[in-house]
ModelCIF file with pLDDT and N, C-alpha, C, O atoms, coordinates in Angstrom:
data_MODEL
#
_entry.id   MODEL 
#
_entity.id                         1 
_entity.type                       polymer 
_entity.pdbx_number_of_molecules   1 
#
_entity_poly.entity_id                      1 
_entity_poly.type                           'polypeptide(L)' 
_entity_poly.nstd_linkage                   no 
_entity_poly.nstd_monomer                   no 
_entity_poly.pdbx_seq_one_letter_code       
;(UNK)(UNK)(UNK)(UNK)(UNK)(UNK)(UNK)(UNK)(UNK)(UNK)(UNK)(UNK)(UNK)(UNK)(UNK)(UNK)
(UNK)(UNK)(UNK)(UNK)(UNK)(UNK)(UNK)(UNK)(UNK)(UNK)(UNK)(UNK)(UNK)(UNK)(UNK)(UNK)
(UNK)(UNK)(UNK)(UNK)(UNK)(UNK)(UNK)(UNK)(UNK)(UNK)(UNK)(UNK)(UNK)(UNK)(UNK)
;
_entity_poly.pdbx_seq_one_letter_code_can   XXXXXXXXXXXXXXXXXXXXXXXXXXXXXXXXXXXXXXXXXXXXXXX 
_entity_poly.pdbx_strand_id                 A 
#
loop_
_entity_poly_seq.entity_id 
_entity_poly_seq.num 
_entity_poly_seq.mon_id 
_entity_poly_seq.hetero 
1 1  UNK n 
1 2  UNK n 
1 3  UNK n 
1 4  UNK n 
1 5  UNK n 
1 6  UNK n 
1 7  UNK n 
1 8  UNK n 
1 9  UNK n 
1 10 UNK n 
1 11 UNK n 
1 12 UNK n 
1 13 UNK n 
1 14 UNK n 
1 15 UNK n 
1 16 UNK n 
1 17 UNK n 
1 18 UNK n 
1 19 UNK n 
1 20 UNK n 
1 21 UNK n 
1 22 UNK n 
1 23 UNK n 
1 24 UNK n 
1 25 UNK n 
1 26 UNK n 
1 27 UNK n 
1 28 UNK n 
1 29 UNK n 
1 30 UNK n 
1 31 UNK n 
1 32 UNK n 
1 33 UNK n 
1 34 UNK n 
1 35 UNK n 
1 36 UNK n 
1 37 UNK n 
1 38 UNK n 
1 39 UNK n 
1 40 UNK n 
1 41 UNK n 
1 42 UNK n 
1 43 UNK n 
1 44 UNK n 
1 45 UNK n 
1 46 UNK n 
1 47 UNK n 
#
_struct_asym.id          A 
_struct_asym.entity_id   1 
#
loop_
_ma_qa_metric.id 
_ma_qa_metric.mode 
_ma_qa_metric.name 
_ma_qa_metric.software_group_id 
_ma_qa_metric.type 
1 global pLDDT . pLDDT 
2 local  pLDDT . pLDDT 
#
_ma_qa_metric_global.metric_id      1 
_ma_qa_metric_global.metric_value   96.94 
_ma_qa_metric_global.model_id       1 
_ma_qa_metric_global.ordinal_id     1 
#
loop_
_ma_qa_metric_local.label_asym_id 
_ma_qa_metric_local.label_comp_id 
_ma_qa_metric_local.label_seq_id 
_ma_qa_metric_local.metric_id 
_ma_qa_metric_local.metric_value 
_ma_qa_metric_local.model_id 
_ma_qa_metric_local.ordinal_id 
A UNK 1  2 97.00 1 1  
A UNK 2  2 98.00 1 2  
A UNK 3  2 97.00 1 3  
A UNK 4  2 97.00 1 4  
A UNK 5  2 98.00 1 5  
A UNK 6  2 98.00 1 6  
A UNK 7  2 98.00 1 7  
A UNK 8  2 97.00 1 8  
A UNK 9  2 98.00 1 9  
A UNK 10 2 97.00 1 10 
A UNK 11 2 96.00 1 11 
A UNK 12 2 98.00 1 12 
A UNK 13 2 97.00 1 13 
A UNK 14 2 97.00 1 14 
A UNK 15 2 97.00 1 15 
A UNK 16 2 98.00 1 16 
A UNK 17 2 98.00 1 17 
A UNK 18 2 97.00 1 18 
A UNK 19 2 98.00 1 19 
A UNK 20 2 98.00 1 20 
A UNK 21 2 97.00 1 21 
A UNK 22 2 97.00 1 22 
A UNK 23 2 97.00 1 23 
A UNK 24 2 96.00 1 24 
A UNK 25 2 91.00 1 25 
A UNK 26 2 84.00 1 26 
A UNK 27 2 93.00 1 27 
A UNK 28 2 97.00 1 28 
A UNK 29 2 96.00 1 29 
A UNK 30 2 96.00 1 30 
A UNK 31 2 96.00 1 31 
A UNK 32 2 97.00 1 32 
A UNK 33 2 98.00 1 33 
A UNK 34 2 98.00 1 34 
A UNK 35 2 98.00 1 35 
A UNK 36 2 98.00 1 36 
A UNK 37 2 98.00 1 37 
A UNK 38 2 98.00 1 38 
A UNK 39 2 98.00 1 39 
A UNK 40 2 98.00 1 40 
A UNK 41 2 98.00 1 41 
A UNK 42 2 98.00 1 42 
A UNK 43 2 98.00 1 43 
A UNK 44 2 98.00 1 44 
A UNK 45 2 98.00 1 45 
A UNK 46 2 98.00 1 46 
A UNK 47 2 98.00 1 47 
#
loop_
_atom_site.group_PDB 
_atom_site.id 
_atom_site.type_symbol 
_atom_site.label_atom_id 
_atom_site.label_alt_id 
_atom_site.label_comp_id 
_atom_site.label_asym_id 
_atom_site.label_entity_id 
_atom_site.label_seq_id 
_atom_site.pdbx_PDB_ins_code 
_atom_site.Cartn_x 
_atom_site.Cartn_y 
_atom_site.Cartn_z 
_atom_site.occupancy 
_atom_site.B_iso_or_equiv 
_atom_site.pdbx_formal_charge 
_atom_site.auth_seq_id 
_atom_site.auth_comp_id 
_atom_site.auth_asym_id 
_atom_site.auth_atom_id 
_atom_site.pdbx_PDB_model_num 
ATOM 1   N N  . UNK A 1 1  ? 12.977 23.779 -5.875  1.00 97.00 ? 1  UNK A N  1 
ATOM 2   C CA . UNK A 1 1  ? 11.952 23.167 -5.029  1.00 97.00 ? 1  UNK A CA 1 
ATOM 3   C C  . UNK A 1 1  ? 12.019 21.649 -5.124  1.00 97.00 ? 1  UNK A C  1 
ATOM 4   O O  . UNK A 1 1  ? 11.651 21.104 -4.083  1.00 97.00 ? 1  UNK A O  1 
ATOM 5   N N  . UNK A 1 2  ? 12.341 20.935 -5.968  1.00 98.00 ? 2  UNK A N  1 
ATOM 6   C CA . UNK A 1 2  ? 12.571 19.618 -6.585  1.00 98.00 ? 2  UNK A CA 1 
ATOM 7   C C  . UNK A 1 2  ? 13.214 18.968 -5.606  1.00 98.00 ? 2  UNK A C  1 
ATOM 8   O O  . UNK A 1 2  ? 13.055 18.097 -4.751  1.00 98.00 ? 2  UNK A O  1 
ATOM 9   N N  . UNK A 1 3  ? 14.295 19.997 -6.215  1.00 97.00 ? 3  UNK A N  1 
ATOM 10  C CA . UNK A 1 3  ? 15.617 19.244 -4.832  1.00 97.00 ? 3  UNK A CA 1 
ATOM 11  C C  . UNK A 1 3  ? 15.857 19.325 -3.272  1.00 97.00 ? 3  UNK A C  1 
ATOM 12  O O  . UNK A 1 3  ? 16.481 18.528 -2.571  1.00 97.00 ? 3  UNK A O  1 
ATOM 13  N N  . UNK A 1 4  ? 15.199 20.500 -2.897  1.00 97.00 ? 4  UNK A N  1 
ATOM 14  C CA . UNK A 1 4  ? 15.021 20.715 -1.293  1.00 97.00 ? 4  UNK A CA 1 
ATOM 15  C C  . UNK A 1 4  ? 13.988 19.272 -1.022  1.00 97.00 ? 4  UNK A C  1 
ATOM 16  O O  . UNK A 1 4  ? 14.248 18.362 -0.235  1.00 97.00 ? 4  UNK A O  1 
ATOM 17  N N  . UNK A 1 5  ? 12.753 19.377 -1.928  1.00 98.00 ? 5  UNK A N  1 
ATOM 18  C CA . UNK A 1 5  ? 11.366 18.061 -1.524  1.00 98.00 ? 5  UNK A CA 1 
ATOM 19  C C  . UNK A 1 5  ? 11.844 16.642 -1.119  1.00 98.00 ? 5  UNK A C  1 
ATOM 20  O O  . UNK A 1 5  ? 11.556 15.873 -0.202  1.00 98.00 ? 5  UNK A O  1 
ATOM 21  N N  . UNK A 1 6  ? 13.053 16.595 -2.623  1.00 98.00 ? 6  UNK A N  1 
ATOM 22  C CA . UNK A 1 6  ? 13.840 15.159 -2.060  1.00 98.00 ? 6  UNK A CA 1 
ATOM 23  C C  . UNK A 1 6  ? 14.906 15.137 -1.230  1.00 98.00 ? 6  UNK A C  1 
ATOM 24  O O  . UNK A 1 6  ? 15.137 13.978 -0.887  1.00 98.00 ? 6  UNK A O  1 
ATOM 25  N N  . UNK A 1 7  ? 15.748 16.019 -0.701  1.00 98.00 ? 7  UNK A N  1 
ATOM 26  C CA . UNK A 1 7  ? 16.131 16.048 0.338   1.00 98.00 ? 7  UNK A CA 1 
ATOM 27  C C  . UNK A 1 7  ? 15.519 16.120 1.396   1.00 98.00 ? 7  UNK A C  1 
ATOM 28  O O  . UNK A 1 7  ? 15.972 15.315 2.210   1.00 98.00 ? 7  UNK A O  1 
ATOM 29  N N  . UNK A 1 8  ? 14.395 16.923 1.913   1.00 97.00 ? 8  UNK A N  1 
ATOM 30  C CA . UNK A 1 8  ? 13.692 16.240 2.889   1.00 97.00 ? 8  UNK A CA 1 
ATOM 31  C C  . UNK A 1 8  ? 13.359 14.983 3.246   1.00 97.00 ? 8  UNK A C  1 
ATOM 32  O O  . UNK A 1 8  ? 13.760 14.340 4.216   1.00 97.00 ? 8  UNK A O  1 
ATOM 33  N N  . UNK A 1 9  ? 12.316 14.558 2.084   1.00 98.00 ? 9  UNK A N  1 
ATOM 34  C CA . UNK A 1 9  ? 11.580 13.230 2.277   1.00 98.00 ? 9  UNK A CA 1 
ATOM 35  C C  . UNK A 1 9  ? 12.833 12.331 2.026   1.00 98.00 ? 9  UNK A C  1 
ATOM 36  O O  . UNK A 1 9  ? 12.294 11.237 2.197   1.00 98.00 ? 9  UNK A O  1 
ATOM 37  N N  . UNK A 1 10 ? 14.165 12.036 1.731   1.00 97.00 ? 10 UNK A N  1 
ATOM 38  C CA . UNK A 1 10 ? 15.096 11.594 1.544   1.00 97.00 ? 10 UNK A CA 1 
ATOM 39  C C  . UNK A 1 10 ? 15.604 11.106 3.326   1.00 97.00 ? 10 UNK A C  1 
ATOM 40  O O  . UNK A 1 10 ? 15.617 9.951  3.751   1.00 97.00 ? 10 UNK A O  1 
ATOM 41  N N  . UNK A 1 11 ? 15.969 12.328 4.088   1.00 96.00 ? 11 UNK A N  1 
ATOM 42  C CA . UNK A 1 11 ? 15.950 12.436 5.280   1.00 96.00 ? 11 UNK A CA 1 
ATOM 43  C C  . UNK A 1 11 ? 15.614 12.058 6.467   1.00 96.00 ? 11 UNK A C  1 
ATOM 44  O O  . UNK A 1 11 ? 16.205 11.691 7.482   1.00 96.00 ? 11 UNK A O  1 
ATOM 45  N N  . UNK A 1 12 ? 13.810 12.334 5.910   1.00 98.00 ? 12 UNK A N  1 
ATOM 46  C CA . UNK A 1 12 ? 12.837 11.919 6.588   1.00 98.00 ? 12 UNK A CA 1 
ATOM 47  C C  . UNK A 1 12 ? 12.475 10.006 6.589   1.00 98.00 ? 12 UNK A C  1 
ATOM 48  O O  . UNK A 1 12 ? 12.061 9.288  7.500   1.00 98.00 ? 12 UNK A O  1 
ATOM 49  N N  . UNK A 1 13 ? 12.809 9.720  5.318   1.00 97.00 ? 13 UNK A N  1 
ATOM 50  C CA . UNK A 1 13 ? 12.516 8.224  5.084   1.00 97.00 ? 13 UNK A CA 1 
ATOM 51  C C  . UNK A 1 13 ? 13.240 7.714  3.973   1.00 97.00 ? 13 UNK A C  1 
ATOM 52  O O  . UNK A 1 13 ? 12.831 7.655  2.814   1.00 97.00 ? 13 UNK A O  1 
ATOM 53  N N  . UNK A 1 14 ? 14.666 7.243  4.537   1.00 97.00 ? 14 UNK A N  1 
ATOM 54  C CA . UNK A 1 14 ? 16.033 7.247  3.751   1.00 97.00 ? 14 UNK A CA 1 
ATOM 55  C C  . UNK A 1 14 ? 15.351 5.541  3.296   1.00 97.00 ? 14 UNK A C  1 
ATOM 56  O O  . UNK A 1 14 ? 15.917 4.934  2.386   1.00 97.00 ? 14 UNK A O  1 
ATOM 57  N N  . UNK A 1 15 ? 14.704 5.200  3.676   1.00 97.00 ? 15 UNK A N  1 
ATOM 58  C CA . UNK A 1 15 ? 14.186 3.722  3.062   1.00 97.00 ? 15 UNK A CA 1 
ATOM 59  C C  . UNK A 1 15 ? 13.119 3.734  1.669   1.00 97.00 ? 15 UNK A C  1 
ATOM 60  O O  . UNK A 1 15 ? 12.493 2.822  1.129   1.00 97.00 ? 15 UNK A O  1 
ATOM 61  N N  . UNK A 1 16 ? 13.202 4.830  1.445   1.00 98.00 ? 16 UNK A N  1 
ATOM 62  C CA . UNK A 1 16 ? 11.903 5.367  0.232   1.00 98.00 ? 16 UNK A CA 1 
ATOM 63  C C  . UNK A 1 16 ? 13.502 6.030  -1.106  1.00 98.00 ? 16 UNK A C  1 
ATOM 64  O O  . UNK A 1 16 ? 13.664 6.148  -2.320  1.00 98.00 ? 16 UNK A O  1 
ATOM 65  N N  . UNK A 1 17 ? 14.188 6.234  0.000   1.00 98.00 ? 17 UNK A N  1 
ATOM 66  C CA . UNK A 1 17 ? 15.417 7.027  -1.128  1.00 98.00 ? 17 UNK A CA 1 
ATOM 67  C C  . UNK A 1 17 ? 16.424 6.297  -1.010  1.00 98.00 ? 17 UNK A C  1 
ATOM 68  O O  . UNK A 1 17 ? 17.508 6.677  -0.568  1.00 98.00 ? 17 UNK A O  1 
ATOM 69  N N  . UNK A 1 18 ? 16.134 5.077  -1.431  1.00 97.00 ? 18 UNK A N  1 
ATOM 70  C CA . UNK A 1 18 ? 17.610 3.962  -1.853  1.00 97.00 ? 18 UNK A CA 1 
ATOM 71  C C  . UNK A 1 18 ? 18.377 4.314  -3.164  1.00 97.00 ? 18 UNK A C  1 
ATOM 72  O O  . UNK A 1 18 ? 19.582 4.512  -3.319  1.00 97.00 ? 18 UNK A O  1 
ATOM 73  N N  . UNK A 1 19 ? 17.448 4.337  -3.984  1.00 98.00 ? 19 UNK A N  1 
ATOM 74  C CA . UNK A 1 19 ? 18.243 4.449  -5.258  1.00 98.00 ? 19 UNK A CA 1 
ATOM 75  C C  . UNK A 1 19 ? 18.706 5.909  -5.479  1.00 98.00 ? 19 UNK A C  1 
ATOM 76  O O  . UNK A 1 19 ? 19.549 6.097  -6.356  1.00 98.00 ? 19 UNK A O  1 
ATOM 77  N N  . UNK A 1 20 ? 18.212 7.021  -4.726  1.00 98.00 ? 20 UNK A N  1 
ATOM 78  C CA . UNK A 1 20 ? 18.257 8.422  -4.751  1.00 98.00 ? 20 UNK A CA 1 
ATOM 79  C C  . UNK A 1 20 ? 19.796 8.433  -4.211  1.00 98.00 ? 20 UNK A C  1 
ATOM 80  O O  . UNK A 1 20 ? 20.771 8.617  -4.940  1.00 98.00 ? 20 UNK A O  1 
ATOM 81  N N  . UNK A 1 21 ? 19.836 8.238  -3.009  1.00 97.00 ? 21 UNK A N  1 
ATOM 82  C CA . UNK A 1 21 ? 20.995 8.133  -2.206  1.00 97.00 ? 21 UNK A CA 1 
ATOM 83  C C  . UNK A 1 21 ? 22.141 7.510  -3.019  1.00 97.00 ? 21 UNK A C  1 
ATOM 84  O O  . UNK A 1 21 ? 23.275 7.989  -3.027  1.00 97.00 ? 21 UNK A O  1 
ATOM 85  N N  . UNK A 1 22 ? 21.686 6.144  -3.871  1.00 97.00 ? 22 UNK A N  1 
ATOM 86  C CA . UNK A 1 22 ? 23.052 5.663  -4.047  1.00 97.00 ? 22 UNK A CA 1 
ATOM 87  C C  . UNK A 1 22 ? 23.452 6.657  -5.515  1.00 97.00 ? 22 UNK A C  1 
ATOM 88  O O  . UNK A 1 22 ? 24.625 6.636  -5.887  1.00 97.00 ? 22 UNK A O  1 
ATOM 89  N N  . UNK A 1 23 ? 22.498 7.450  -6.249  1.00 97.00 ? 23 UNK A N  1 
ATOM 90  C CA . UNK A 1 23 ? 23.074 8.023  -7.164  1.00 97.00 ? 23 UNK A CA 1 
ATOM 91  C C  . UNK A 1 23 ? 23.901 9.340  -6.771  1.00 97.00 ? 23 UNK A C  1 
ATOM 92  O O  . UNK A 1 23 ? 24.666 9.960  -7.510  1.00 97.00 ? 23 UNK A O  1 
ATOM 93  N N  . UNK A 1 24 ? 23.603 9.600  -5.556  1.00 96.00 ? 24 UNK A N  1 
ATOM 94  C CA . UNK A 1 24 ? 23.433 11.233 -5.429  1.00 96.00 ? 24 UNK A CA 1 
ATOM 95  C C  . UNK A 1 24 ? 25.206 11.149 -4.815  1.00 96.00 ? 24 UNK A C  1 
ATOM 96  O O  . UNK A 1 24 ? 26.102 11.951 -5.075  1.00 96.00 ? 24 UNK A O  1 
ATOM 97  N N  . UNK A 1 25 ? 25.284 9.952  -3.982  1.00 91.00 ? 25 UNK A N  1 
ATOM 98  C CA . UNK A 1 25 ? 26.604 9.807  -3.388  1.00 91.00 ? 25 UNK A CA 1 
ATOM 99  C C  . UNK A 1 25 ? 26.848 11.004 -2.518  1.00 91.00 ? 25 UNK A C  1 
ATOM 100 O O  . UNK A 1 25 ? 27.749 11.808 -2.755  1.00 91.00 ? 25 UNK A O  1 
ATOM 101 N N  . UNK A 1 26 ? 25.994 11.104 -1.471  1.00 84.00 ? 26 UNK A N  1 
ATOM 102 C CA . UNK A 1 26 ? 26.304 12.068 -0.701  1.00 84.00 ? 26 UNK A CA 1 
ATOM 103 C C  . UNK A 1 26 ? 25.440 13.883 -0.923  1.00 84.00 ? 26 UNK A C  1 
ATOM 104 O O  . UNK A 1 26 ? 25.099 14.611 0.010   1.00 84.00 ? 26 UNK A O  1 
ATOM 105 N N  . UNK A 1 27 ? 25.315 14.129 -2.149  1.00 93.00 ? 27 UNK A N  1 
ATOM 106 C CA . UNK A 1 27 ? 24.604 15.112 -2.560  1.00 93.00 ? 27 UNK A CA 1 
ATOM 107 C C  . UNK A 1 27 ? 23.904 15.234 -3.484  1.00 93.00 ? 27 UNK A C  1 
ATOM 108 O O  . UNK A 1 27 ? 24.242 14.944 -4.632  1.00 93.00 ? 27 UNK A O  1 
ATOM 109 N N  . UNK A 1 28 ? 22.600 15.767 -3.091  1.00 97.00 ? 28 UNK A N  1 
ATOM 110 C CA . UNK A 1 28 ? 21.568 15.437 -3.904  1.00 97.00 ? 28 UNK A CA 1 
ATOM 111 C C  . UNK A 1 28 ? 21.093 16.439 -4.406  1.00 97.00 ? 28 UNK A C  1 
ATOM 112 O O  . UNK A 1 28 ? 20.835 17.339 -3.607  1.00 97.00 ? 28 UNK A O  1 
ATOM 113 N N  . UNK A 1 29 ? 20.802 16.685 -5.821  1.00 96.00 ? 29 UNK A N  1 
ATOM 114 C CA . UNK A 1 29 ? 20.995 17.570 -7.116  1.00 96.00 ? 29 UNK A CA 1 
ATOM 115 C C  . UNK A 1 29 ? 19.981 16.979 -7.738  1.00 96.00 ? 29 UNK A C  1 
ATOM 116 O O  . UNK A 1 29 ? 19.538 15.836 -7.625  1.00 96.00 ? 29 UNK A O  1 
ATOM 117 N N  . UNK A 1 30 ? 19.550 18.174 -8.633  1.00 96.00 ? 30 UNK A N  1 
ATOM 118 C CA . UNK A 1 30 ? 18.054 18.168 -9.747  1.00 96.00 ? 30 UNK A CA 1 
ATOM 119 C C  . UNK A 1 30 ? 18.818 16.664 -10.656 1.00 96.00 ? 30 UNK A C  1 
ATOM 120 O O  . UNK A 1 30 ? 18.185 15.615 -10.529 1.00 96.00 ? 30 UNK A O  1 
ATOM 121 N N  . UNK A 1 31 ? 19.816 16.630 -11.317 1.00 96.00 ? 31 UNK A N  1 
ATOM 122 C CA . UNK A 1 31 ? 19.854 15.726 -11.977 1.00 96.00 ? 31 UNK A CA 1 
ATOM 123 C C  . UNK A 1 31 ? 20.010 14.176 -11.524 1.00 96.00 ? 31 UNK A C  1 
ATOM 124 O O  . UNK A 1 31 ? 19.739 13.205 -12.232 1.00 96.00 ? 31 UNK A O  1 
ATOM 125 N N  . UNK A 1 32 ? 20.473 14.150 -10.278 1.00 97.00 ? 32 UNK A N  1 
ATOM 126 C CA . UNK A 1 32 ? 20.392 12.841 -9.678  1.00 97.00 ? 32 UNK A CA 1 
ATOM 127 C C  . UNK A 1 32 ? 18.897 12.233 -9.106  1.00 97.00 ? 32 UNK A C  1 
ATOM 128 O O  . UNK A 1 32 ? 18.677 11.047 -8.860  1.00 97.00 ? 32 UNK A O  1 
ATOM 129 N N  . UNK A 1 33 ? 17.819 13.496 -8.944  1.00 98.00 ? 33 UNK A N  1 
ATOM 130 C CA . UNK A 1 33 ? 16.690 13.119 -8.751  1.00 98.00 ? 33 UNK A CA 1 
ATOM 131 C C  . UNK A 1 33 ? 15.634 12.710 -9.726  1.00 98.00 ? 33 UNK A C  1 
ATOM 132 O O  . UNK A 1 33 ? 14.741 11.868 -9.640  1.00 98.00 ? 33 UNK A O  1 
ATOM 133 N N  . UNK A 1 34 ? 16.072 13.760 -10.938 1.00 98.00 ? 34 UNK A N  1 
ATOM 134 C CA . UNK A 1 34 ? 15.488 13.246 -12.155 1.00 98.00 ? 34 UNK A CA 1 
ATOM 135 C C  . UNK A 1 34 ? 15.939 11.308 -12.303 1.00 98.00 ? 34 UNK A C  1 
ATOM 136 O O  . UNK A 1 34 ? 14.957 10.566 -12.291 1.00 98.00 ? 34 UNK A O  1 
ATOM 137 N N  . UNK A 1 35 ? 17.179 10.705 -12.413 1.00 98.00 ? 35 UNK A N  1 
ATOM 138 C CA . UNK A 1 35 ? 17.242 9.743  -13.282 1.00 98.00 ? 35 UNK A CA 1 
ATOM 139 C C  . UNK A 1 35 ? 16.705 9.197  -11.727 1.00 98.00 ? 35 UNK A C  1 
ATOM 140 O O  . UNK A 1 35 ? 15.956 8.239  -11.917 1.00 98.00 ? 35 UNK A O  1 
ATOM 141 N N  . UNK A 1 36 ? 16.829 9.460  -10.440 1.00 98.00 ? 36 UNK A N  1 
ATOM 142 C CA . UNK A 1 36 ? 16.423 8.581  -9.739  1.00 98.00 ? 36 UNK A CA 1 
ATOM 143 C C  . UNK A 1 36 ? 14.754 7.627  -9.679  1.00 98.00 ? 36 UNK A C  1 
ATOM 144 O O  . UNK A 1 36 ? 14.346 6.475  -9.524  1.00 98.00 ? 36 UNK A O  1 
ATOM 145 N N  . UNK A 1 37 ? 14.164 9.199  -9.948  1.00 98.00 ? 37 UNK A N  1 
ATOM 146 C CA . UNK A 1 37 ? 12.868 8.792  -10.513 1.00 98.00 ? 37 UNK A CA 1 
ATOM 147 C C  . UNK A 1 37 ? 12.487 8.167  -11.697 1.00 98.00 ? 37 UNK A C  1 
ATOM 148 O O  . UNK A 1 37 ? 11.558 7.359  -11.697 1.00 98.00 ? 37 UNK A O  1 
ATOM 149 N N  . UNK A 1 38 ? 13.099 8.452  -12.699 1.00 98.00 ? 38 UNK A N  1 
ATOM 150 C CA . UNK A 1 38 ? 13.151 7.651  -13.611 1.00 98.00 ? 38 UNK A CA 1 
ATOM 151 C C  . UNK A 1 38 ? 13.435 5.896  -13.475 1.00 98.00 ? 38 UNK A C  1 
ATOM 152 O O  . UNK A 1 38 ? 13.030 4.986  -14.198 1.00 98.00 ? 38 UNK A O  1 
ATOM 153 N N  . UNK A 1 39 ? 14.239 5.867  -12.324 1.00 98.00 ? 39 UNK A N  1 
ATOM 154 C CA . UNK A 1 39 ? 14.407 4.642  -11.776 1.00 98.00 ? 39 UNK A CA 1 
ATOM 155 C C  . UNK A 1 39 ? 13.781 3.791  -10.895 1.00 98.00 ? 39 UNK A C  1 
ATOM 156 O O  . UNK A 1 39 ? 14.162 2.671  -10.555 1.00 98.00 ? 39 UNK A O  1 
ATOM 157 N N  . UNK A 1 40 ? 12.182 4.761  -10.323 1.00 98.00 ? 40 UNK A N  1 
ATOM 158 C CA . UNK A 1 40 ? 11.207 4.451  -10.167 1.00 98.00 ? 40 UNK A CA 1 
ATOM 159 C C  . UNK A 1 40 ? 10.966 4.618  -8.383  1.00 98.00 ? 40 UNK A C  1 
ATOM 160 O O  . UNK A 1 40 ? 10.004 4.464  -7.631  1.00 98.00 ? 40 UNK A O  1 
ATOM 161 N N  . UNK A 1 41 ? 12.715 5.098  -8.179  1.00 98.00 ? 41 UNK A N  1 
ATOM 162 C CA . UNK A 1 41 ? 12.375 5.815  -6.485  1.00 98.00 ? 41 UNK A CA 1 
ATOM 163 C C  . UNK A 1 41 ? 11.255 6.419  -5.775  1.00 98.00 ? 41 UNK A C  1 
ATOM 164 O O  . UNK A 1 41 ? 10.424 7.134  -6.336  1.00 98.00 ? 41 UNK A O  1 
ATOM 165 N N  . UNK A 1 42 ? 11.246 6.243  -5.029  1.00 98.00 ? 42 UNK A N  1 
ATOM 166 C CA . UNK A 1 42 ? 9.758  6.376  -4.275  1.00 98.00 ? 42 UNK A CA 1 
ATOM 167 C C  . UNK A 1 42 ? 9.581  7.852  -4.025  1.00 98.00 ? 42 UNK A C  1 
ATOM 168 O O  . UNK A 1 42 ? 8.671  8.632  -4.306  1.00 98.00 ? 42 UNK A O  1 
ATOM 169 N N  . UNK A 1 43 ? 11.152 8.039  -3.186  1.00 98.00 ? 43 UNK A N  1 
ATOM 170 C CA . UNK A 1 43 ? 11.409 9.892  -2.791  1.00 98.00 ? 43 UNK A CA 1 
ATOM 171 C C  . UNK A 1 43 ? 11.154 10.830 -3.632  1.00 98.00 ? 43 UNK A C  1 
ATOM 172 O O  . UNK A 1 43 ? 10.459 11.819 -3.398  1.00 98.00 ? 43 UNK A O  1 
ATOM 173 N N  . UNK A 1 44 ? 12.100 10.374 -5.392  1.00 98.00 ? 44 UNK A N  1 
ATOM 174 C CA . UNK A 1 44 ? 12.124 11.246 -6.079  1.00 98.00 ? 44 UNK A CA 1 
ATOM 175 C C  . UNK A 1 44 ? 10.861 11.473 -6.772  1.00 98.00 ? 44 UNK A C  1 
ATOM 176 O O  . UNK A 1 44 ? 10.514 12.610 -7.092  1.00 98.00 ? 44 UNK A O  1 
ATOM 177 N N  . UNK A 1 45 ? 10.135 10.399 -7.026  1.00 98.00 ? 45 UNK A N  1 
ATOM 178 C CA . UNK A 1 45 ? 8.562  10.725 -7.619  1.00 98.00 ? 45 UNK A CA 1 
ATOM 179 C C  . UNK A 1 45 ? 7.941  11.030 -6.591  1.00 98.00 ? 45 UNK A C  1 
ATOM 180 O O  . UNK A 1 45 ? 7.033  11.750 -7.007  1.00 98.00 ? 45 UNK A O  1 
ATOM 181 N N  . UNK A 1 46 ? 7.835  10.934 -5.399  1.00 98.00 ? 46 UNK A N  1 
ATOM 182 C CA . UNK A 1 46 ? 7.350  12.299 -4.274  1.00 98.00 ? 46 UNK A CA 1 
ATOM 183 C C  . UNK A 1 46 ? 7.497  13.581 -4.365  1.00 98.00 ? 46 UNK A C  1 
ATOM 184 O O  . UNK A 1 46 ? 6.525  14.317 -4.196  1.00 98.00 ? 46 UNK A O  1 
ATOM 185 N N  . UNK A 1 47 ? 8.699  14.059 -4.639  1.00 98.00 ? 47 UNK A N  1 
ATOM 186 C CA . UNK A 1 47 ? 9.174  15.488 -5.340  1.00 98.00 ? 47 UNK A CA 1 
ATOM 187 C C  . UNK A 1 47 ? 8.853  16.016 -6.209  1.00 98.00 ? 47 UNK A C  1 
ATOM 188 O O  . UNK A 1 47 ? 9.385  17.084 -6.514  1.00 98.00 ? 47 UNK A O  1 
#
């Protein structure tokens, strides 16, 4: 569920998922959303 949420809202508002995007490099996975949030991304602490 984590990872579908930030792929949506990722999608939906790729300006909220900068740092998501640049970790994920194309695909976006539980662990690239974890450190993304950790990195204080907007998307991934939406998720």
């Amino acid at each position: 569920a984590l990872v579908a949420d930030a792929r949506d809202i990722a999608a939906a508002h790729p300006e909220q998922a900068r740092i998501l995007i640049r970790l994920a490099g194309g695909r976006i996975e539980g662990e690239e959303v974890t450190e993304a949030a950790r990195q204080g991304d907007e998307a991934s602490l939406a998720a």
